[in-house]
Protein backbone atom coordinates (compact mmCIF):
# COMPACT_ATOMS: atom_id res chain seq x y z
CA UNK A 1 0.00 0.00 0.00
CA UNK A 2 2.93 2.51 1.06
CA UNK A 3 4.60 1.63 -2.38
CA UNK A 4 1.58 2.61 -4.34
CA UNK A 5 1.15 5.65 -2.34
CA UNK A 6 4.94 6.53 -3.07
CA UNK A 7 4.50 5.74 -6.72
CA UNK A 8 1.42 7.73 -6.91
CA UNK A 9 2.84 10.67 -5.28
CA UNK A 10 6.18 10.37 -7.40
CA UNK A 11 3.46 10.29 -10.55
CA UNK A 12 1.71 13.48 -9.50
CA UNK A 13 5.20 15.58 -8.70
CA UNK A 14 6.04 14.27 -12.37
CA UNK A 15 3.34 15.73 -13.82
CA UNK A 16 2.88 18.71 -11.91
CA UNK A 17 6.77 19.63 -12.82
CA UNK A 18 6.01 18.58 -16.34
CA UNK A 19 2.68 21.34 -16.13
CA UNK A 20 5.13 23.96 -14.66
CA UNK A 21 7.85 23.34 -17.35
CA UNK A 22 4.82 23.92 -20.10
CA UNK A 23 3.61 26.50 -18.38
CA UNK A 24 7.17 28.26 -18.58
CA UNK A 25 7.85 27.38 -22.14
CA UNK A 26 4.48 28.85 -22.92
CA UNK A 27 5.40 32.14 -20.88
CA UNK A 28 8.76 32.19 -22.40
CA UNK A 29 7.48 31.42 -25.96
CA UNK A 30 4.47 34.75 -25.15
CA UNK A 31 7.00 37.09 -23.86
CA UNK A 32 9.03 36.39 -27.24
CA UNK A 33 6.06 36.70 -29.68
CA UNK A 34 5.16 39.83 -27.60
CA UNK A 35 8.95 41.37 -27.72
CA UNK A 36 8.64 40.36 -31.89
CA UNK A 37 5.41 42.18 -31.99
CA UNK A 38 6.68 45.48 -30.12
CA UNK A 39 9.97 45.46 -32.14
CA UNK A 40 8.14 44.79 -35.55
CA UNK A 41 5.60 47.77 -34.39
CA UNK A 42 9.00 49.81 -33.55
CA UNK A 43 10.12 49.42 -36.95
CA UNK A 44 7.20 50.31 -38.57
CA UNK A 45 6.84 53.52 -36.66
CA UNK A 46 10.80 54.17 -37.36
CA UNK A 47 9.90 53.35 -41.33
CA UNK A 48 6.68 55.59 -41.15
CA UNK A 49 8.64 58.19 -39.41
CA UNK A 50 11.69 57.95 -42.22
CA UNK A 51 9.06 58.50 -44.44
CA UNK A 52 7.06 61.15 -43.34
CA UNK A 53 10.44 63.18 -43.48
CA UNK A 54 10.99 62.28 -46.17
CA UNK A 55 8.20 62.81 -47.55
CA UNK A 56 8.36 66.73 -45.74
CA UNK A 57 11.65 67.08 -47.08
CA UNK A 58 10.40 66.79 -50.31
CA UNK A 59 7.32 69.03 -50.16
CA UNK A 60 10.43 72.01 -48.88
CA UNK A 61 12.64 70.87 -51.65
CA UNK A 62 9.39 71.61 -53.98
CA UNK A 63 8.75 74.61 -52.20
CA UNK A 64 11.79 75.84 -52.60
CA UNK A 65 12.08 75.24 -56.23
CA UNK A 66 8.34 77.00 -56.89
CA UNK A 67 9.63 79.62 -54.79
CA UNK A 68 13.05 80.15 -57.14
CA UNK A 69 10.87 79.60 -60.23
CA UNK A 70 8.81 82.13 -59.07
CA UNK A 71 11.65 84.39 -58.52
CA UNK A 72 13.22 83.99 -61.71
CA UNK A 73 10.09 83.77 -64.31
CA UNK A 74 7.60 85.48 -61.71
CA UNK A 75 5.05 82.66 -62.50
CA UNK A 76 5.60 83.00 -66.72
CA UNK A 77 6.37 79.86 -67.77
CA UNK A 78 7.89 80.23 -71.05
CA UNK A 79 10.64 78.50 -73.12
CA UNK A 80 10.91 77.98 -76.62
CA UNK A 81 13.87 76.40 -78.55
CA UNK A 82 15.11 78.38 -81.78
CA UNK A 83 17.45 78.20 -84.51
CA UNK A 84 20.71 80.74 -84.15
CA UNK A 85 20.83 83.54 -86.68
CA UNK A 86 23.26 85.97 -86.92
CA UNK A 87 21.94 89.61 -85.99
CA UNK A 88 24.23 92.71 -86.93
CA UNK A 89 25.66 95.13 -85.00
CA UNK A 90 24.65 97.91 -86.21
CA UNK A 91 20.66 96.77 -85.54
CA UNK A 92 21.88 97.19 -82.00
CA UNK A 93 24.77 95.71 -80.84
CA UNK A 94 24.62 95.05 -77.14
CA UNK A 95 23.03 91.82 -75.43
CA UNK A 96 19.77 92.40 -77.30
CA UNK A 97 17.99 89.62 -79.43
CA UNK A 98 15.32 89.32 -82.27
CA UNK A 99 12.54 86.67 -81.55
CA UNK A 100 9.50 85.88 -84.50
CA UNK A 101 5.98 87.23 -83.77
CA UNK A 102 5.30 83.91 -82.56
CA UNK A 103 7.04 84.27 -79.54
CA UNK A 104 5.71 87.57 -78.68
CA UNK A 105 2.54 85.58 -79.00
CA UNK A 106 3.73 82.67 -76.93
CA UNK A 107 5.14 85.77 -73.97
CA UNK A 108 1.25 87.38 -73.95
CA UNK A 109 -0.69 84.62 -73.65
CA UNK A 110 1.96 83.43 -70.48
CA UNK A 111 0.91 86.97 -68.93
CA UNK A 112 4.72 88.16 -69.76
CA UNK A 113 3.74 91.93 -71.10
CA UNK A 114 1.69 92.28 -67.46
CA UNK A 115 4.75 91.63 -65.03
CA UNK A 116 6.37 95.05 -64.45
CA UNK A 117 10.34 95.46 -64.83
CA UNK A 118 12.49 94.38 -67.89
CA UNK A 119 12.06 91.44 -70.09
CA UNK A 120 15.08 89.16 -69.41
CA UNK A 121 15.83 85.64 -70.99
CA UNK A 122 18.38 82.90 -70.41
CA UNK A 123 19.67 81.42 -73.35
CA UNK A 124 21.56 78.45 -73.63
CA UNK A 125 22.49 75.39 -76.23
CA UNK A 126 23.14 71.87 -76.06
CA UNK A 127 26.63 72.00 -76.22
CA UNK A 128 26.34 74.10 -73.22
CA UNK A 129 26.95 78.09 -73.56
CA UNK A 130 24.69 79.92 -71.41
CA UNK A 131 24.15 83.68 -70.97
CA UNK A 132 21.30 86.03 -70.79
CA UNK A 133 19.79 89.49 -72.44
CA UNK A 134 16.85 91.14 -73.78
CA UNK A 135 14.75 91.62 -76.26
CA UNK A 136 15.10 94.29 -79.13
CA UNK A 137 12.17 93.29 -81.27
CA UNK A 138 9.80 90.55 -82.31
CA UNK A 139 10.89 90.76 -85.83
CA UNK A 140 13.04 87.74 -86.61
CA UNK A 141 11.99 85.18 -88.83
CA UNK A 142 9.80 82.16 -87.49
CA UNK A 143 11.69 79.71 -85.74
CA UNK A 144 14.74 81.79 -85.59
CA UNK A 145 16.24 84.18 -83.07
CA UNK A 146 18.28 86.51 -84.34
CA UNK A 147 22.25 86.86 -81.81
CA UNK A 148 24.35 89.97 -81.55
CA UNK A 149 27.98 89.42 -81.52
CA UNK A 150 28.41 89.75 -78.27
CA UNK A 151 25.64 87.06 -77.04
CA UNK A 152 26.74 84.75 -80.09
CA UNK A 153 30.65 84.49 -78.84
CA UNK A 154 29.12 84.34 -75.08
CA UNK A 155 27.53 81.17 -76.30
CA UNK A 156 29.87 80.15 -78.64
CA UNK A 157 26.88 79.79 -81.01
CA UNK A 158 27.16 78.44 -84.71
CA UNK A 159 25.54 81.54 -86.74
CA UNK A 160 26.78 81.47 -90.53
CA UNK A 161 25.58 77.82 -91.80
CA UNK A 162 22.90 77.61 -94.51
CA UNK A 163 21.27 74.65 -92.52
CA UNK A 164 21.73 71.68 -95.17
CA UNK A 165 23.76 68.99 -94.71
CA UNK A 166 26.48 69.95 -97.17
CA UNK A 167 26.58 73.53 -95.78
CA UNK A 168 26.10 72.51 -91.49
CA UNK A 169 23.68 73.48 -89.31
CA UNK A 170 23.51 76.45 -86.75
CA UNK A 171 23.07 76.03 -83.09
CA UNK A 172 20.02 75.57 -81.48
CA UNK A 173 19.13 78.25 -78.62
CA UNK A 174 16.67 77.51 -76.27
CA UNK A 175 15.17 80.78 -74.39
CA UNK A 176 13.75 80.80 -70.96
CA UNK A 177 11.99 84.08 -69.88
CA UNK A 178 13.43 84.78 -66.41
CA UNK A 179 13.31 87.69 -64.04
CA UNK A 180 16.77 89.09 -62.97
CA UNK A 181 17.74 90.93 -59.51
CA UNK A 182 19.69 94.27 -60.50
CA UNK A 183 23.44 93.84 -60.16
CA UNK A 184 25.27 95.48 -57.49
CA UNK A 185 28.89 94.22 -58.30
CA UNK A 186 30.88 93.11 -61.14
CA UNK A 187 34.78 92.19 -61.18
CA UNK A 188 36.21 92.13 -65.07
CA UNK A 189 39.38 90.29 -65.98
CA UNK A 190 41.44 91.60 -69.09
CA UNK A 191 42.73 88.59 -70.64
CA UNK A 192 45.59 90.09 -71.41
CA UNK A 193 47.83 92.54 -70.05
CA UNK A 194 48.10 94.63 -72.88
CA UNK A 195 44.58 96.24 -71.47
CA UNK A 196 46.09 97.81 -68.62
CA UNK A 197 49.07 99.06 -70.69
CA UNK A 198 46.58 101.12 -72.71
CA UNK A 199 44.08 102.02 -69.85
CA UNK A 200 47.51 103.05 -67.80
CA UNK A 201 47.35 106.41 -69.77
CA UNK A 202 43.53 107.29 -69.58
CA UNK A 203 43.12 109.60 -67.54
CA UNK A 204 39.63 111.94 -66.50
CA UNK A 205 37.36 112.18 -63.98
CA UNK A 206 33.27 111.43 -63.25
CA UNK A 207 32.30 114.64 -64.03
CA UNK A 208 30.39 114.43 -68.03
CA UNK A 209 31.47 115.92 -71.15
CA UNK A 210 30.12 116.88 -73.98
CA UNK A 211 31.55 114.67 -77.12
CA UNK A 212 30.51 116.82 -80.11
CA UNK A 213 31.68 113.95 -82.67
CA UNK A 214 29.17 111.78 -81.12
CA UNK A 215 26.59 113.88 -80.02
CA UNK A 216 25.86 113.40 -76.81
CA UNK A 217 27.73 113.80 -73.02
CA UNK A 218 30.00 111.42 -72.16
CA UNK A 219 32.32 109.88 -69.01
CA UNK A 220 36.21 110.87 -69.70
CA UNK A 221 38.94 108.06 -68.37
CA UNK A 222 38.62 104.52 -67.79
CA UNK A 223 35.49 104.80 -65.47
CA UNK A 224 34.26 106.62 -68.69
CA UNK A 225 35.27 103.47 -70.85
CA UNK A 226 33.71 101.00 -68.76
CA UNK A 227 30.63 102.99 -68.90
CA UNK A 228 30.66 102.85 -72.53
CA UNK A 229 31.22 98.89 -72.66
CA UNK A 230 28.25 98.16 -70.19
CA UNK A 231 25.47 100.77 -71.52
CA UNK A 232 24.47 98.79 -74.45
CA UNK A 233 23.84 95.60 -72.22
CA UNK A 234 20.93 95.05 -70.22
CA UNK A 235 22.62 91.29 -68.64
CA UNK A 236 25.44 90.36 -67.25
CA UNK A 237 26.22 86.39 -66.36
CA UNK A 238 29.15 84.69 -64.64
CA UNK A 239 31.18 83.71 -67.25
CA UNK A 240 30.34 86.22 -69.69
CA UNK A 241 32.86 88.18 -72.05
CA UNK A 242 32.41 91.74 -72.93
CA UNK A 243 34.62 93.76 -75.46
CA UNK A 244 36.52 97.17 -74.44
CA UNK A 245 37.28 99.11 -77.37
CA UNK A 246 39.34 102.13 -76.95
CA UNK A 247 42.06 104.07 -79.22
CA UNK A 248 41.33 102.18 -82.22
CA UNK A 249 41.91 98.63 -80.64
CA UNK A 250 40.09 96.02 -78.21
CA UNK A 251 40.29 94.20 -75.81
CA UNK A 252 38.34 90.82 -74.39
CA UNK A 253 37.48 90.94 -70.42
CA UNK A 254 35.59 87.86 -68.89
CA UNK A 255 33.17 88.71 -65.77
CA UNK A 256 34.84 86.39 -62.90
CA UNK A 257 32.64 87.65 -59.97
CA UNK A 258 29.18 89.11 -59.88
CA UNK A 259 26.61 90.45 -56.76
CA UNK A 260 24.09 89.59 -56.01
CA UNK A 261 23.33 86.67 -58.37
CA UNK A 262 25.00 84.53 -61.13
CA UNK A 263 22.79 86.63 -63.68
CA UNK A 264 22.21 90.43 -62.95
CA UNK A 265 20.07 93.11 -64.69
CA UNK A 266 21.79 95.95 -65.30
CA UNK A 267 18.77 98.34 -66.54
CA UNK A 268 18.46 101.56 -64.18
CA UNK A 269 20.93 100.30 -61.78
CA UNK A 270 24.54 101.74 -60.45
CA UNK A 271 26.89 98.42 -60.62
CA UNK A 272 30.92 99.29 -59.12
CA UNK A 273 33.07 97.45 -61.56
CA UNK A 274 36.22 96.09 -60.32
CA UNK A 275 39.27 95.08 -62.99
CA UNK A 276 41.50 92.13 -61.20
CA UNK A 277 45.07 91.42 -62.60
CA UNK A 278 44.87 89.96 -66.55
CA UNK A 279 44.32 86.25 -66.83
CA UNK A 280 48.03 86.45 -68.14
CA UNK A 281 49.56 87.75 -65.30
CA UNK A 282 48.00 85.79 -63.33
CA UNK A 283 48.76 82.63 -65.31
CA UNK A 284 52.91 83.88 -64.70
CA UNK A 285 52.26 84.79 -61.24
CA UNK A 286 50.84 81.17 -60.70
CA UNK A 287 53.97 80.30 -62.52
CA UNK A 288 56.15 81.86 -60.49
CA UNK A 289 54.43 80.59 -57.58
CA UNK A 290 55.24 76.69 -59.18
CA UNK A 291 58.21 77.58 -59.76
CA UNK A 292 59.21 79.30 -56.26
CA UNK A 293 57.29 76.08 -54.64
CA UNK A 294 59.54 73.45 -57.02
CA UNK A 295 62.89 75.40 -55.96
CA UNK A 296 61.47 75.54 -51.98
CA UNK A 297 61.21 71.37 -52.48
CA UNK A 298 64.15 70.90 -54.25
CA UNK A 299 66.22 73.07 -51.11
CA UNK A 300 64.35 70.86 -48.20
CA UNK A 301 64.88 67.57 -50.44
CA UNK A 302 68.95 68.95 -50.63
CA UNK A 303 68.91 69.61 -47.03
CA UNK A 304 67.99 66.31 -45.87
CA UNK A 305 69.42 64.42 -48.21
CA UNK A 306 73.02 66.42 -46.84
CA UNK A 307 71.29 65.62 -43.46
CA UNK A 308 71.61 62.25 -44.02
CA UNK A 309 75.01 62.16 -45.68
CA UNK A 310 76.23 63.76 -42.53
CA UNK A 311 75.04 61.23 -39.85
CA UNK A 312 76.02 58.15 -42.59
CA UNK A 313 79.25 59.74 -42.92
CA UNK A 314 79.74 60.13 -38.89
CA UNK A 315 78.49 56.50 -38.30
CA UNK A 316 81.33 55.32 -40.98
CA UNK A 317 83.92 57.35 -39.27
CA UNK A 318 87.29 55.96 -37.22
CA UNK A 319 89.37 57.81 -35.01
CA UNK A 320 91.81 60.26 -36.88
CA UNK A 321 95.51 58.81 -36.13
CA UNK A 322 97.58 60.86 -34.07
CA UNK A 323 100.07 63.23 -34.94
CA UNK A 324 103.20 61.72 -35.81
CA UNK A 325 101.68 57.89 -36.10
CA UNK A 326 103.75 55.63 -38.22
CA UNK A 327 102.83 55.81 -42.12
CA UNK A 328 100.43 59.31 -41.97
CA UNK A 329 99.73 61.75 -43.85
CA UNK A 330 98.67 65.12 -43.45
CA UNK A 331 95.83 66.09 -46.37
CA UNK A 332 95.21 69.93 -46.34
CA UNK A 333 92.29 70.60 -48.34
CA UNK A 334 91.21 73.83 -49.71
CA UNK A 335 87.38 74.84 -49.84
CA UNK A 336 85.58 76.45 -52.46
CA UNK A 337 84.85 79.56 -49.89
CA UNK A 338 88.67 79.88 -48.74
CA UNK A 339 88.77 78.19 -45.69
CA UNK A 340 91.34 75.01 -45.07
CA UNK A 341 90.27 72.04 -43.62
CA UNK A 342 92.85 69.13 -42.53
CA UNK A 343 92.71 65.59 -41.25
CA UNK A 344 95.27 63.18 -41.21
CA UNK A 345 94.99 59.66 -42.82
CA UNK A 346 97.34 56.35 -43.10
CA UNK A 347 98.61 55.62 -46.74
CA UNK A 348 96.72 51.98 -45.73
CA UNK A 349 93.42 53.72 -45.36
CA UNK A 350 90.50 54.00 -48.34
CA UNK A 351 90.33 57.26 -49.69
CA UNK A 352 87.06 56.89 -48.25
CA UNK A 353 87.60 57.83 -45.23
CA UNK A 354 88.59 61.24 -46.29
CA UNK A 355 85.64 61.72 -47.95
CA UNK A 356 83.41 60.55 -44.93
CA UNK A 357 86.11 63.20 -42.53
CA UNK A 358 84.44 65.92 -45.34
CA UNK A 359 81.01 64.60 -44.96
CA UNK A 360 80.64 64.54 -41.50
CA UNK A 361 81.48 67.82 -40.86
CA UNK A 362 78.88 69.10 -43.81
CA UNK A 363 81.32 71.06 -45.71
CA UNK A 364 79.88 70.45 -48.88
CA UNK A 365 76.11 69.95 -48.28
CA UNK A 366 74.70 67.26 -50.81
CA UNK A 367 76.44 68.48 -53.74
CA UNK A 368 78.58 66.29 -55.48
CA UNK A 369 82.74 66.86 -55.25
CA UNK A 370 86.26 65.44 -55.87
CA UNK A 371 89.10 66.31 -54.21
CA UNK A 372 91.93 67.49 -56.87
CA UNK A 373 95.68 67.62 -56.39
CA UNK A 374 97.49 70.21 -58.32
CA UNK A 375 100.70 69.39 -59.81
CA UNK A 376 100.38 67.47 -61.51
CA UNK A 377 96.30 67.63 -61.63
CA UNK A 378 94.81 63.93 -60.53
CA UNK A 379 91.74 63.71 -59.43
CA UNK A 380 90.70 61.33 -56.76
CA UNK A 381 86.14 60.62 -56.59
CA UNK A 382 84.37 57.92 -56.19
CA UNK A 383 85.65 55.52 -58.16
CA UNK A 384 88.70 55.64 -55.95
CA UNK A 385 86.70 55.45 -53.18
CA UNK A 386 87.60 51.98 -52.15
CA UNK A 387 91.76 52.58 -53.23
CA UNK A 388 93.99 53.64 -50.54
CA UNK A 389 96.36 55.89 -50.50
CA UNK A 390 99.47 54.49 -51.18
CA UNK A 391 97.86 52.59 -54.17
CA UNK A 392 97.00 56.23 -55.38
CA UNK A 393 100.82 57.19 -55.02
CA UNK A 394 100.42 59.41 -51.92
CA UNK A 395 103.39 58.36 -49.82
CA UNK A 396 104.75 61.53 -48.34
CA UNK A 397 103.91 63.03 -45.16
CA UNK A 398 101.60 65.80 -46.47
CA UNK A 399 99.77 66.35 -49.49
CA UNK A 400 97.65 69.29 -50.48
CA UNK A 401 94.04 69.06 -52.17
CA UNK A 402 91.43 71.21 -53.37
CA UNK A 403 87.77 70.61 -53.52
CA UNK A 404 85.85 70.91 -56.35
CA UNK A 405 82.20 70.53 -57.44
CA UNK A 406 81.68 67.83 -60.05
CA UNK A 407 81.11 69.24 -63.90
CA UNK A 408 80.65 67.29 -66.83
CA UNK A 409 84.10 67.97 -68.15
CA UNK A 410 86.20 66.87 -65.33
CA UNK A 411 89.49 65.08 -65.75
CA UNK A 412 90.22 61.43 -66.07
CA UNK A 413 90.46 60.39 -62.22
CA UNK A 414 93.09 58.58 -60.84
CA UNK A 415 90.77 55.89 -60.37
CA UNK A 416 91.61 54.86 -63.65
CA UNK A 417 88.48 55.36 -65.21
């Protein structure tokens, strides 16, 4: 009866462990789904978040570019692409183009005649060229807009071709109406010096004059000629060339800096002009300045490299024998500056060792040398280097050397080379 009893019992603590292990798998296995359900609802809140910024940083980005093409077009939406023709100076010179009727069209239907201020357009082609200016009249012939000089070399714009495909094609200008912010700044570099050579002897003031040849009051001096160069334009663009003509010649200036945009009106506005240093003096200062930097590096690479020959030389070095040892000789050696420098040596010794006694002390630097004896002339470098003395034929008790730089014409050393 007692064995049953223990049997049952031993049954019952069996299965009530085996209920409490289930129970804590279960528990275990519900605290894991429930951490993979708050982690996978963490990561969809992190995903939704990346999103939503991302999404807001997109509706800004959009913002911002409505906002700048509102600036620049002040809501006209208008671009049309056209072929280049050439337009003559005399119909206006300046920055000024010819579009067809269509466009002027095209420009009133947009709402482009009811914005107030200046009609601006960017032009640009494939290859490209970009620059701006205004319009002179709607009187080119369909399809066509018709360049000035200036805006045709600022593009670099094909303008003479007969459009077949013997005779080429012209470029292809596309035109953008924009809105420009009046410039406040301009810097002009002469591409060559000869500009300031003939501007050096202009002289004047700000006050007018009145030119009788031309009819009308002008600006004396070189604030007068830049005057003269910017009136016809109504654009400026980073980039840009304009042309300075003055005593019968001219002269090319690129516009390297502009305020407040890359594009400026220049219609009813006072822009200060600056003129920087010619893009050929600058090219020879920058020169210069390669050339000053080459020399620095070639100096430091000289210095260490003597550096170096001095503590190798050092390292190499023996003790110098004493005065009066048994087969020594006492080499006086004459610098290139003047000054004497002697060490003695034993006939048995490499010639070497001399030339490590010069090096160490840094006498020469890391230039190149021999030592040369005078009468008669022998030369001992290098390739004696490993010879000693005696094998040289120095066997007296002094001997008397000059230093001398190495130079493609130097003697046949005693080396025997």
């Amino acid at each position: 009866m007692d064995l049953e009893f223990d049997r049952s019992a031993s049954r019952l603590k069996a299965e009530q462990k085996a209920r409490l292990d289930k129970e804590k798998k279960k528990r275990e296995a519900d605290r894991r789904a429930a951490a993979e359900v708050e982690r996978k609802r963490l990561e969809m809140e992190e995903v939704a978040k990346e999103r939503r910024l991302q999404q807001a940083e997109e509706e800004a980005r959009q913002r911002e570019a409505q906002e700048e093409q509102e600036r620049r077009t002040g809501g006209v939406e208008w671009k049309e692409t056209f072929v280049a023709a050439a337009l003559p100076a005399e119909k206006g010179g300046g920055d000024r183009i010819t579009l067809p009727v269509s466009a002027l069209s095209g420009l009133e239907f947009k709402g482009a005649m009811e914005v107030r201020g200046p009609m601006h357009f960017e032009l640009a082609t494939e290859d490209g060229g970009k620059t701006h200016g205004g319009v002179l009249e709607f009187t080119a012939e369909d399809g066509t807009v018709g360049l000035p000089p200036k805006v045709a070399s600022c593009l670099a714009a094909v303008t003479t071709n007969d459009e077949t495909p013997e005779g080429g094609y012209n470029s292809r200008v596309t035109a953008t109406y924009v809105r420009l912010e009046k410039g406040t700044f301009v810097s002009l570099q002469p591409r060559t010096r000869e500009f300031a050579v003939a501007m050096g002897s202009v002289r004047g003031s700000s006050v007018p004059v009145y030119d009788s040849a031309r009819g009308k009051w002008v600006l004396p001096g070189l604030e007068g000629v830049l005057h003269s160069t910017l009136q016809p334009l109504c654009a400026l663009t980073l980039g840009d060339s304009v042309r300075v003509e003055h005593g019968g010649g001219h002269f090319d200036l690129d516009v390297v800096q502009l305020e407040p945009a890359h594009a400026v009106s220049l219609i009813d506005t006072d822009i200060q002009v600056e003129i920087t240093a010619s893009r050929e003096e600058l090219e020879q200062m920058q020169e210069q300045e390669r050339a000053r930097a080459e020399a620095e590096e070639r100096r430091r690479r000289r210095e260490e490299e003597a550096t170096q020959r001095t503590r190798d030389a050092a390292s190499r070095l023996g003790e110098e024998p004493p005065e009066g040892a048994e087969g020594a000789v006492a080499i006086a050696i004459r610098l290139p500056d003047g000054q004497r420098f002697t060490r003695r040596v034993l006939r048995t010794s490499p010639v070497q060792e001399l030339f490590d006694a010069i090096d160490a002390k840094g006498l020469t630097g890391a230039e190149a040398y021999h030592l040369v004896a005078s009468y008669p002339r022998r030369v001992f470098d290098q390739s004696a280097a490993s010879r000693t003395w005696a094998e040289l034929g120095v066997n007296g008790p002094q001997e008397a050397l000059f230093l001398e730089s190495h130079t493609p014409a130097s003697p046949t050393p005693v080396g025997g080379r």
